[in-house]
N, C-alpha and C. Protein backbone atom coordinates (compact mmCIF):
# COMPACT_ATOMS: atom_id res chain seq x y z
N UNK A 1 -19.97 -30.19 0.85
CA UNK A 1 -19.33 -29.05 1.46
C UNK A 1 -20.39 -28.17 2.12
N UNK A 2 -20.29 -27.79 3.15
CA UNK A 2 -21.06 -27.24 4.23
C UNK A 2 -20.98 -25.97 4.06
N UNK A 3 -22.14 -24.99 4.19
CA UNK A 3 -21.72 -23.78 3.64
C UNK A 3 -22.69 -22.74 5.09
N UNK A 4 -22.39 -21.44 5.04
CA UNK A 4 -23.06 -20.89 6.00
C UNK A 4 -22.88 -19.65 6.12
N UNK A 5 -23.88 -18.92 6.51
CA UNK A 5 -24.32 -17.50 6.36
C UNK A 5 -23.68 -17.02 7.11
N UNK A 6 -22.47 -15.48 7.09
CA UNK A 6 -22.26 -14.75 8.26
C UNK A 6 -22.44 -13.34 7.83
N UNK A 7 -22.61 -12.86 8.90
CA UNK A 7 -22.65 -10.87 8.62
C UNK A 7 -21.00 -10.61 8.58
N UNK A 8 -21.21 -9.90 8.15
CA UNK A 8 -19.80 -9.10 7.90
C UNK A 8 -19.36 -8.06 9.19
N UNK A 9 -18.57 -8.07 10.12
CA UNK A 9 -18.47 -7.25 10.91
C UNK A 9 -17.25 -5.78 10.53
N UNK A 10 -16.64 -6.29 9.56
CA UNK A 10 -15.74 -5.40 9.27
C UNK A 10 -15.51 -6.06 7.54
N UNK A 11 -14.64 -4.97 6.72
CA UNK A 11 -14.71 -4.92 5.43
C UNK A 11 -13.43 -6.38 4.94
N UNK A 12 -13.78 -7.23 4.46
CA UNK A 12 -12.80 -8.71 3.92
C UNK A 12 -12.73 -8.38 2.31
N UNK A 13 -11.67 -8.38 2.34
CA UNK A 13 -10.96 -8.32 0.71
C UNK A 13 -11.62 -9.70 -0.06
N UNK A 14 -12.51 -9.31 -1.58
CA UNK A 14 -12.65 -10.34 -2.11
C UNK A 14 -14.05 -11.31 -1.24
N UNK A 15 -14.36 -10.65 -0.43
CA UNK A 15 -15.48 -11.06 -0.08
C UNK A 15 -16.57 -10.11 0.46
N UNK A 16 -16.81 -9.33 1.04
CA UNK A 16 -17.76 -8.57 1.12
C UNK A 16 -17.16 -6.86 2.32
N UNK A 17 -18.51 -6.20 2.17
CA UNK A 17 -18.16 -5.08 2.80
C UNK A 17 -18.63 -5.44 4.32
N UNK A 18 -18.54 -4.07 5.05
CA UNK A 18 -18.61 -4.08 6.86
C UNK A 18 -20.71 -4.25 6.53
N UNK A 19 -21.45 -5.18 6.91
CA UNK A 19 -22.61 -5.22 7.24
C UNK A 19 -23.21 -5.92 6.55
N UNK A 20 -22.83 -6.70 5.45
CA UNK A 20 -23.18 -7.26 4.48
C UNK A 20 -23.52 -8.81 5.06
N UNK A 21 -24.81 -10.01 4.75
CA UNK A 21 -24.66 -11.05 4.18
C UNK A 21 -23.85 -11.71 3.38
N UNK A 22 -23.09 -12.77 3.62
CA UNK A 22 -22.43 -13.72 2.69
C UNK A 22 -22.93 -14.87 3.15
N UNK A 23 -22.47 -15.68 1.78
CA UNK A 23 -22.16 -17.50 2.39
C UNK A 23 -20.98 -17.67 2.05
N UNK A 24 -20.29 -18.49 2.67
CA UNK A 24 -18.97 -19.22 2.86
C UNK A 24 -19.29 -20.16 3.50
N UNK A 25 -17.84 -20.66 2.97
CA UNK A 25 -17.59 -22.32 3.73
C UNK A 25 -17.66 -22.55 5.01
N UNK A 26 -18.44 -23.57 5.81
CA UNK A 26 -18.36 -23.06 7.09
C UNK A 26 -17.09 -23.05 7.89
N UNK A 27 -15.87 -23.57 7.34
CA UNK A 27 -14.53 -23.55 8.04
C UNK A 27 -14.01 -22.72 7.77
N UNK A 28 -14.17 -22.36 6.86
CA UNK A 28 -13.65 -20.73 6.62
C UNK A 28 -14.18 -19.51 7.80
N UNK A 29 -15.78 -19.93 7.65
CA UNK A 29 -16.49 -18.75 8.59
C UNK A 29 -15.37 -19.30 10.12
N UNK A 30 -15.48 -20.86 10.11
CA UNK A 30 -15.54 -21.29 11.95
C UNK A 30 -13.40 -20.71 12.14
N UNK A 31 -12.55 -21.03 10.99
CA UNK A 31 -11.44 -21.19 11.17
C UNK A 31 -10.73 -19.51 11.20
N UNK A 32 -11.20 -18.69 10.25
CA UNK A 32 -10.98 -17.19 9.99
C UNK A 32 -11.54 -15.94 10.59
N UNK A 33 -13.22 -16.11 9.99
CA UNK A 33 -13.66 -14.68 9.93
C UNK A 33 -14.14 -14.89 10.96
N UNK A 34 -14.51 -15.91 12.12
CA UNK A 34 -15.04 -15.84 13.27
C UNK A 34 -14.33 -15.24 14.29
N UNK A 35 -13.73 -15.83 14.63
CA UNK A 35 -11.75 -16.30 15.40
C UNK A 35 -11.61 -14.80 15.65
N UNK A 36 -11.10 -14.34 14.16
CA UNK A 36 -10.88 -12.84 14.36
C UNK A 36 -11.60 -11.78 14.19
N UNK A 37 -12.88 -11.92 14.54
CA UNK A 37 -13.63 -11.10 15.19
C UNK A 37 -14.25 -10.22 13.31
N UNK A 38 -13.98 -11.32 12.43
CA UNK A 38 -14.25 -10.33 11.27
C UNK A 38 -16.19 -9.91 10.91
N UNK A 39 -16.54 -11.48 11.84
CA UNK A 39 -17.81 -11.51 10.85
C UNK A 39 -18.52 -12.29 12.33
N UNK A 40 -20.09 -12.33 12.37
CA UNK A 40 -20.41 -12.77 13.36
C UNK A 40 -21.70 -13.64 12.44
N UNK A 41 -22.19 -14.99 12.96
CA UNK A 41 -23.70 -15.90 12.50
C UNK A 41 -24.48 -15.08 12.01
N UNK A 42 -25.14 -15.38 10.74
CA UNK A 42 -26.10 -14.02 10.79
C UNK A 42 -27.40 -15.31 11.16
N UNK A 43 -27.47 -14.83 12.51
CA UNK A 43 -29.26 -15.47 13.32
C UNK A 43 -29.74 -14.36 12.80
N UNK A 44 -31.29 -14.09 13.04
CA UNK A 44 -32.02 -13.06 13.03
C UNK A 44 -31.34 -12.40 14.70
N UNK A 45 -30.94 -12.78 15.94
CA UNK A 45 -30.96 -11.55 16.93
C UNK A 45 -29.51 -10.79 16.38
N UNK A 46 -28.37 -11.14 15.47
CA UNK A 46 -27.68 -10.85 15.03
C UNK A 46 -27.48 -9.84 13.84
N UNK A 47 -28.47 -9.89 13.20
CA UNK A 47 -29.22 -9.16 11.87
C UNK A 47 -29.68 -7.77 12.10
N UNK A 48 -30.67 -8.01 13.17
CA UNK A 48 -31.59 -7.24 14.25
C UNK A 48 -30.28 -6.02 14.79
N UNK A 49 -29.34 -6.87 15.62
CA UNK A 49 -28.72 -5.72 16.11
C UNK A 49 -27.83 -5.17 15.69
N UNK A 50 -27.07 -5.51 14.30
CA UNK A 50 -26.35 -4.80 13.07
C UNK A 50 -27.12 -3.96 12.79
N UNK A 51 -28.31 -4.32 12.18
CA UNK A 51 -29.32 -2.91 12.03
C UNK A 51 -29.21 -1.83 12.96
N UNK A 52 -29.53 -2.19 14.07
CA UNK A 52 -29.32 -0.79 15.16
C UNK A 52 -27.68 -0.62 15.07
N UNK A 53 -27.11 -1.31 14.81
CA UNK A 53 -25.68 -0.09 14.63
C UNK A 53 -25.20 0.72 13.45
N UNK A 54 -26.22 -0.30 12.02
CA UNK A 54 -26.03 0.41 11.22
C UNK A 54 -25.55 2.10 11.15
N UNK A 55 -26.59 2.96 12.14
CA UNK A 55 -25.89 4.23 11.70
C UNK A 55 -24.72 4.76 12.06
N UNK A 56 -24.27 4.09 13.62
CA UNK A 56 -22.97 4.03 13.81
C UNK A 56 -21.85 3.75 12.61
N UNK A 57 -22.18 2.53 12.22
CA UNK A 57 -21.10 1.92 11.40
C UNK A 57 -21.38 3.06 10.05
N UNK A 58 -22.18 3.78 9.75
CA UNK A 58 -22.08 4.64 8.33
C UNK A 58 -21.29 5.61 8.95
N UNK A 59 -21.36 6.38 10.17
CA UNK A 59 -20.85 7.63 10.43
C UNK A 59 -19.06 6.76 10.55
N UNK A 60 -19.26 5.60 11.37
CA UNK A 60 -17.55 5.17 11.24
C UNK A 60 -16.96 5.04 9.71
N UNK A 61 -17.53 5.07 9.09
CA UNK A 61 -17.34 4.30 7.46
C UNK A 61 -17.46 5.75 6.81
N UNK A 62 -17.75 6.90 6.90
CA UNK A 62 -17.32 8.11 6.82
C UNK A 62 -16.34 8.76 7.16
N UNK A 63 -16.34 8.67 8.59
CA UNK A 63 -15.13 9.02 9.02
C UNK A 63 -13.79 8.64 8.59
N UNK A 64 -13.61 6.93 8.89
CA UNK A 64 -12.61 6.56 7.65
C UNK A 64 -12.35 6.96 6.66
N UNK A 65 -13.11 7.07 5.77
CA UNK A 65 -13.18 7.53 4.25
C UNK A 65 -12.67 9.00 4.19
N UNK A 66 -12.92 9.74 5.27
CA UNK A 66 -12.83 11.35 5.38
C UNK A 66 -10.98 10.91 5.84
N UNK A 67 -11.21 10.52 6.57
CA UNK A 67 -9.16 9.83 7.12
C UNK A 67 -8.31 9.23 5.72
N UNK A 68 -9.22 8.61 5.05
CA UNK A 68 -7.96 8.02 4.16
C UNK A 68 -7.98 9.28 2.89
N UNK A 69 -9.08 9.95 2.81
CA UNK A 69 -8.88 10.79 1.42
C UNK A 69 -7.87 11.77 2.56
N UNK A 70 -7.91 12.48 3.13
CA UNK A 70 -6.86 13.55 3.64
C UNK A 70 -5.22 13.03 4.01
N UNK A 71 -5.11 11.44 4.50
CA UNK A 71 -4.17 11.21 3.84
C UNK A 71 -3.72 10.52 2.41
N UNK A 72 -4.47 10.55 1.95
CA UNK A 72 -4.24 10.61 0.29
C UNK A 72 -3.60 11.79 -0.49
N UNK A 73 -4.09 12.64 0.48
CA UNK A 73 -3.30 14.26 -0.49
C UNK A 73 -2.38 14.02 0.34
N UNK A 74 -1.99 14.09 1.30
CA UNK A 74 -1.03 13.97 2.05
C UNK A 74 0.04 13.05 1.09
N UNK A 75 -0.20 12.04 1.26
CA UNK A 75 0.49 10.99 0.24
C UNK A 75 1.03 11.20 -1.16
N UNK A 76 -0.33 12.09 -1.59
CA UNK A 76 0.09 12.15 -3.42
C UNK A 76 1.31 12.89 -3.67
N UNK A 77 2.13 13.48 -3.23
CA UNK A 77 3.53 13.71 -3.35
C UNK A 77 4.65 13.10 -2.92
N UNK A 78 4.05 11.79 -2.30
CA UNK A 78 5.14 11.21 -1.61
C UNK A 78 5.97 10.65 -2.62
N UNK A 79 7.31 9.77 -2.68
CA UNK A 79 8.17 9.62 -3.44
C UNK A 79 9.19 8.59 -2.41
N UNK A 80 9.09 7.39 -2.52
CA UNK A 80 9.85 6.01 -1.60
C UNK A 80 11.10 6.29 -2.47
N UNK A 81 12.16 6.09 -1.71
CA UNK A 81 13.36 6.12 -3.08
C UNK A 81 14.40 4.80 -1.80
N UNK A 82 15.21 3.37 -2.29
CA UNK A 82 15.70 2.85 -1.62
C UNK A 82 16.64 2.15 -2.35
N UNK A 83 18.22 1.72 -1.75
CA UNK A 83 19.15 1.98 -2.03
C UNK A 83 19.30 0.54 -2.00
N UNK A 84 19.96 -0.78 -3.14
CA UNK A 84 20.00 -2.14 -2.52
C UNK A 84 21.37 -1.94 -3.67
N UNK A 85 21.81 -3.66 -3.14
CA UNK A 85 23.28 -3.87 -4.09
C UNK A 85 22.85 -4.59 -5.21
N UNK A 86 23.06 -3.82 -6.41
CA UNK A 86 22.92 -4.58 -7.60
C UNK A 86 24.23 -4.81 -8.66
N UNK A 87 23.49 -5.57 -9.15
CA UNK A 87 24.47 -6.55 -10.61
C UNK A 87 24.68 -5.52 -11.98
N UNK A 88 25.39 -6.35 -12.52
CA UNK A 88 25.53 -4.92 -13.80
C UNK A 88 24.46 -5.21 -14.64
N UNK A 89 23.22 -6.14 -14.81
CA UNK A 89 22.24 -5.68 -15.83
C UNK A 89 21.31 -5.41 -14.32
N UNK A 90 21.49 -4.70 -13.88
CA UNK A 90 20.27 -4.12 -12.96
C UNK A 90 19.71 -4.70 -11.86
N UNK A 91 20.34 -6.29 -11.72
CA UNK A 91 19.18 -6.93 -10.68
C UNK A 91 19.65 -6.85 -9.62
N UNK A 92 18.74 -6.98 -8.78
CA UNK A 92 18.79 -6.57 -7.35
C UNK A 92 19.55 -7.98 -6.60
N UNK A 93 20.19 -8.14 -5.48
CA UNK A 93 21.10 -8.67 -4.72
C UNK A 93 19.56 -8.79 -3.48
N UNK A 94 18.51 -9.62 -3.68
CA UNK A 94 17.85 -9.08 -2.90
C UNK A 94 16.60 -8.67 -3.53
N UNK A 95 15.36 -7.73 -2.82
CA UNK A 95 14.32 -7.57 -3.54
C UNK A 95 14.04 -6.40 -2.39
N UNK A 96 13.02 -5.74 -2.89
CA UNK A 96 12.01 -4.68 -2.22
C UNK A 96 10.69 -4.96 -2.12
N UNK A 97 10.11 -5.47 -0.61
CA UNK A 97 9.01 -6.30 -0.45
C UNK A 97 7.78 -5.38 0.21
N UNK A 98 6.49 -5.43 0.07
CA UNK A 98 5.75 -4.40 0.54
C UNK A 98 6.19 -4.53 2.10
N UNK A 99 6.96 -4.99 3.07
CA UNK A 99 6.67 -4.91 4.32
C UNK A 99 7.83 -3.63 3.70
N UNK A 100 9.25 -3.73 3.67
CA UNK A 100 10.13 -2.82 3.19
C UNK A 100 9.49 -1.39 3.31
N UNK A 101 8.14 -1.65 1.78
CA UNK A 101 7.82 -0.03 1.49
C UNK A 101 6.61 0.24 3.13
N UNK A 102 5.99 -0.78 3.70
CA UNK A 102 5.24 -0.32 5.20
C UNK A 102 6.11 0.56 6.33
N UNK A 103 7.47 0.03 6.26
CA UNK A 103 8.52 0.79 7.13
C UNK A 103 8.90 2.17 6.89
N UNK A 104 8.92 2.11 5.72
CA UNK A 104 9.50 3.66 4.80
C UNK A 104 8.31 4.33 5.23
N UNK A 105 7.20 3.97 4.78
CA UNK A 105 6.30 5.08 5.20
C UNK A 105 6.15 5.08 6.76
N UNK A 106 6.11 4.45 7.63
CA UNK A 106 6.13 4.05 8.93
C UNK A 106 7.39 5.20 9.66
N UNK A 107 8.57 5.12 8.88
CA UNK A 107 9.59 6.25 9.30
C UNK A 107 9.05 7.33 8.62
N UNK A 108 8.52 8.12 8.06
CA UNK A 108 7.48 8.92 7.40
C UNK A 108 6.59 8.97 7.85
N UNK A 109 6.22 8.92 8.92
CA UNK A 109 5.00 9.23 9.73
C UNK A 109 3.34 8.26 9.51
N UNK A 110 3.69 7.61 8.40
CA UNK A 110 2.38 7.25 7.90
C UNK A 110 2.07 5.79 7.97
N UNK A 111 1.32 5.21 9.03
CA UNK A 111 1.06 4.03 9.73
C UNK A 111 -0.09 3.02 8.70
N UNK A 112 0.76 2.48 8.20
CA UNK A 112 -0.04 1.87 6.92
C UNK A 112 0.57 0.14 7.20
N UNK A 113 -0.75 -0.44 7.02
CA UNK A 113 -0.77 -1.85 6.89
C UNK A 113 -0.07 -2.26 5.82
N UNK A 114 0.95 -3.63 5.98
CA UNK A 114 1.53 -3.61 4.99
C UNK A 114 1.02 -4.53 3.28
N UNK A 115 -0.24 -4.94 4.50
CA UNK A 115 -1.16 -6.24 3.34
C UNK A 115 -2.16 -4.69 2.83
N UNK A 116 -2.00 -3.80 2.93
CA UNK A 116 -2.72 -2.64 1.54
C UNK A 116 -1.94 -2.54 1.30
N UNK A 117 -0.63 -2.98 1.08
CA UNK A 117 0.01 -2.04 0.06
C UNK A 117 0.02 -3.59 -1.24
N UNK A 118 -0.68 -3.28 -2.54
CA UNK A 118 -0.58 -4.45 -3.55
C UNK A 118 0.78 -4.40 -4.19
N UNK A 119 1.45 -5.04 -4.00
CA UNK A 119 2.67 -5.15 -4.34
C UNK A 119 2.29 -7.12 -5.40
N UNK A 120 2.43 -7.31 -6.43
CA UNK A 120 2.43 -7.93 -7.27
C UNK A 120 3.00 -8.91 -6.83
N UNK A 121 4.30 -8.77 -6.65
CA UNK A 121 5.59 -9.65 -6.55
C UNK A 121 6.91 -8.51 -5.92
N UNK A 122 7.49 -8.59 -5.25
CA UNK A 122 8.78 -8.18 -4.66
C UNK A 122 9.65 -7.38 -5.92
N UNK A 123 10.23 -6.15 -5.80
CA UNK A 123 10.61 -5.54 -6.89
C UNK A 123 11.67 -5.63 -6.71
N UNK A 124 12.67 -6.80 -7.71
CA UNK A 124 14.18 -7.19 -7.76
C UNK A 124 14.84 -6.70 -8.86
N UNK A 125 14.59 -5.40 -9.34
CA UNK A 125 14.93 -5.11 -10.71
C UNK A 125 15.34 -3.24 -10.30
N UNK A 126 15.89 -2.52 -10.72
CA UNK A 126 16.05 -1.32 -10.23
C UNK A 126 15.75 -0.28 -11.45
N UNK A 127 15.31 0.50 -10.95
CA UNK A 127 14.28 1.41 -11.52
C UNK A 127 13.31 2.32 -11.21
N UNK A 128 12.44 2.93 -11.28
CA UNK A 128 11.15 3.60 -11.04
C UNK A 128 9.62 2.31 -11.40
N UNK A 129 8.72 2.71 -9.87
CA UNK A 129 7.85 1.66 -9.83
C UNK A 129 6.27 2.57 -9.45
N UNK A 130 5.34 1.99 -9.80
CA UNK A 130 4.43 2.86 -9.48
C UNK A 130 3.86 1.46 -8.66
N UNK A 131 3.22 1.71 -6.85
CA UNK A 131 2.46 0.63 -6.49
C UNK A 131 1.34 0.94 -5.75
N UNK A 132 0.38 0.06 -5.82
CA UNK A 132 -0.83 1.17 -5.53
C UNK A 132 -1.09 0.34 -3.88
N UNK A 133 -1.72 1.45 -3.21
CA UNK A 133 -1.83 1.16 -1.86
C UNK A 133 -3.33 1.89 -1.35
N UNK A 134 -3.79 0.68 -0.96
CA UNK A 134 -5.61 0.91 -0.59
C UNK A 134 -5.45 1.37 0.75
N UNK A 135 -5.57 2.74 0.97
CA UNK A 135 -6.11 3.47 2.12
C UNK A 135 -7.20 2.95 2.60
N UNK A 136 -8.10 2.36 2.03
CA UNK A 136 -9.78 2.97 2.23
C UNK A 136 -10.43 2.04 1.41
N UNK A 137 -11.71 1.55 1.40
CA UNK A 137 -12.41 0.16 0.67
C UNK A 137 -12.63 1.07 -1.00
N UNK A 138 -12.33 2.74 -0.62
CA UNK A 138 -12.71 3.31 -2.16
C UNK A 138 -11.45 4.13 -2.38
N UNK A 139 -10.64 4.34 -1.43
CA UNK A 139 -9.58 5.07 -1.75
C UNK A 139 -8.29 4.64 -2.38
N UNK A 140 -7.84 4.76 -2.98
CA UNK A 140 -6.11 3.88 -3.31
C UNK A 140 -5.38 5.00 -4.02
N UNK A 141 -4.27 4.58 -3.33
CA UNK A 141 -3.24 5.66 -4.61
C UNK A 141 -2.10 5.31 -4.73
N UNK A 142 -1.49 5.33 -5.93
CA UNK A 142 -0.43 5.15 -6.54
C UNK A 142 0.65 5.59 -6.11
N UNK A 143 1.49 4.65 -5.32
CA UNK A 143 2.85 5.46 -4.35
C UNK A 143 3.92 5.83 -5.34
N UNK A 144 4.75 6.29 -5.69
CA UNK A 144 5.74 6.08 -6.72
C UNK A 144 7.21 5.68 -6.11
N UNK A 145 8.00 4.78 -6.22
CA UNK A 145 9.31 3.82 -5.69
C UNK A 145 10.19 4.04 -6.63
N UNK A 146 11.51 4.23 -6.43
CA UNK A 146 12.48 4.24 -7.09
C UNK A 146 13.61 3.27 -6.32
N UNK A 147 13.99 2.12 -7.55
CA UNK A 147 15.34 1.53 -6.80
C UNK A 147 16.23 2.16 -7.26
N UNK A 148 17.43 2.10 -6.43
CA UNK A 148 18.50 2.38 -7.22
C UNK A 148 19.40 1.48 -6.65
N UNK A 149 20.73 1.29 -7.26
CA UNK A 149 21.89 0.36 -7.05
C UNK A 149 22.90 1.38 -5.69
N UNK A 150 22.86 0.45 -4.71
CA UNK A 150 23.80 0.96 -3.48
C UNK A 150 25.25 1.63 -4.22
N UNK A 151 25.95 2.81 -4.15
CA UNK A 151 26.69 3.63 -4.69
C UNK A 151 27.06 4.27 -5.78
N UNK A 152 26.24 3.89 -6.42
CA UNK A 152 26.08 3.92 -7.99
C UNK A 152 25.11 5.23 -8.38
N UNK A 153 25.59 6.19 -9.10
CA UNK A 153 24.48 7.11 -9.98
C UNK A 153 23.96 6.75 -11.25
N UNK A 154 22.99 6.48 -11.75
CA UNK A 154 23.05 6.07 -12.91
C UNK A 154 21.74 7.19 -13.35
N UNK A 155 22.40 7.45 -15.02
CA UNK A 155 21.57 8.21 -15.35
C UNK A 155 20.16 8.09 -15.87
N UNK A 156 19.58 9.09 -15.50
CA UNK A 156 17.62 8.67 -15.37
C UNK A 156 17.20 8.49 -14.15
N UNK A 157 17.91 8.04 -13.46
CA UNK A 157 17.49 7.61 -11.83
C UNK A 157 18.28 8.42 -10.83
N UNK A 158 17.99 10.39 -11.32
CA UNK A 158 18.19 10.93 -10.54
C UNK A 158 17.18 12.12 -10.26
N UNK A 159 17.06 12.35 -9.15
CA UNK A 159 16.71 13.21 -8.73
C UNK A 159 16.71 15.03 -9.62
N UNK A 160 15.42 15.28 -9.44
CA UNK A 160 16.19 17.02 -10.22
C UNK A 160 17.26 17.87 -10.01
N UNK A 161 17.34 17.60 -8.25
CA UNK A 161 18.35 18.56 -7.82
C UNK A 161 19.57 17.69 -8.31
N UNK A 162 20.11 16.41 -8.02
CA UNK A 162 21.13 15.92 -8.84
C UNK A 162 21.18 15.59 -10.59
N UNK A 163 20.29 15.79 -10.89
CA UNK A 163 20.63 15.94 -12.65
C UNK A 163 21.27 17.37 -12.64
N UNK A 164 20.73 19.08 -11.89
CA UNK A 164 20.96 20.04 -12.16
C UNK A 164 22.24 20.50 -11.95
N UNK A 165 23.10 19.75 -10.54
CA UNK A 165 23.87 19.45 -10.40
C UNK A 165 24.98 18.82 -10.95
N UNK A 166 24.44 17.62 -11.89
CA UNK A 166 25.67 17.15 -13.41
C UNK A 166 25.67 18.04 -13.49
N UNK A 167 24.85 18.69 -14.02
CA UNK A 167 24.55 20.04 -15.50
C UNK A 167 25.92 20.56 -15.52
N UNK A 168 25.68 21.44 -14.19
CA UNK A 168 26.34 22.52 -13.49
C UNK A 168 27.96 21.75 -13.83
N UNK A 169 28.15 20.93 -13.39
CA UNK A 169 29.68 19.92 -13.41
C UNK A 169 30.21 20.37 -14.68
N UNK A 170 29.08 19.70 -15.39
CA UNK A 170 29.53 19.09 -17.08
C UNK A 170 29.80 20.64 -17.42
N UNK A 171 29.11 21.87 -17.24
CA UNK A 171 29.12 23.26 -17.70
C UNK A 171 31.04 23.57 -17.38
N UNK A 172 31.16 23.29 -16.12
CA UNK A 172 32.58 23.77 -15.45
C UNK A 172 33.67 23.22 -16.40
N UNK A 173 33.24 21.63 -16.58
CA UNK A 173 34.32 20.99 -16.91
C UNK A 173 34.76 21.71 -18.42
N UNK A 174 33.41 21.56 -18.98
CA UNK A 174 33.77 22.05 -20.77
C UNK A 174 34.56 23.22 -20.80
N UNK A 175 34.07 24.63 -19.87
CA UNK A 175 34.80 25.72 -19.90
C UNK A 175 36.55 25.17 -19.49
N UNK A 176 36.57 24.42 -18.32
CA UNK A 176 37.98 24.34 -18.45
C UNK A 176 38.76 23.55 -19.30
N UNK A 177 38.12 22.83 -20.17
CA UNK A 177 38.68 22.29 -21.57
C UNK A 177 38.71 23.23 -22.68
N UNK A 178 37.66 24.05 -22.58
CA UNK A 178 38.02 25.18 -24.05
C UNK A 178 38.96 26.58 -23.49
N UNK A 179 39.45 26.46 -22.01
CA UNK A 179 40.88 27.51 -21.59
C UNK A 179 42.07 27.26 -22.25
């Protein structure tokens, strides 16, 4: 198996950061990270002139980092909540797939790749979900998802303003049972 050195031109999951030396397979380098522009031969005139961009690429690799922490606060209150048809022990008719939660935030203003968002497996079960989504090679944060069953209230899987709302119900109803 043929193996071969490339620079890193941008940050690869599970394999290295933006500027870095690796070895990989060379079909991997010739079929993937080349192709799409991820990683370039590391010759020495290639080495050489990463170095001179090095400080570019730190001030870009700041800047990012300064972009994903400000939308991170931005984010940390966010709250996905989505509506599918379910069965009577809970399961979903269907599933909730990270492209799903990329759209939600996407109608939410917030333009997020849908391969950061780590989604495990497709969430076919209804409930409250915590899933974490990498802004940034150091940033990630924990989105919080709620399924719920298409027309259905079920209790626990409401909102404050609609629990306060029972309240309020259940308060009316009792008074007009003890008239």
């Amino acid at each position: 198996m043929a193996h071969t050195k490339v620079l890193l031109r941008e940050d690869v999951d599970d394999l290295g950061a933006r500027g870095e030396i690796v070895r990989v397979r060379a079909g991997y380098a010739r079929n993937y990270l080349l192709p799409r522009n991820l990683a370039v031969e590391a010759t020495a005139g290639n080495v050489k002139g990463i170095e001179q961009e090095r400080a570019a690429l730190l001030k870009k690799e700041a800047k990012e980092r300064a972009t994903a922490e400000a939308q991170s606060q931005q984010m940390s209150s966010l709250a996905l909540e989505f509506k599918r048809k379910a069965g009577e022990q809970g399961a979903l008719y269907g599933s909730v797939t990270s492209m799903d939660l990329a759209e939600a935030l996407k109608e939410r203003g917030y333009e997020i790749d849908r391969h950061r968002i780590h989604l495990r497996e497709p969430l076919k079960r209804v409930g409250d979900y915590t899933v974490p989504v990498r802004l940034h090679r150091e940033v990630t944060i924990d989105l919080k998802v709620r399924v719920a069953p298409e027309g259905e209230v079920i209790v626990g899987h409401l909102t404050p303003e609609q629990e306060t709302e029972l309240a309020k119900q259940a308060a009316t109803e009792e008074e007009t049972l003890a008239e």
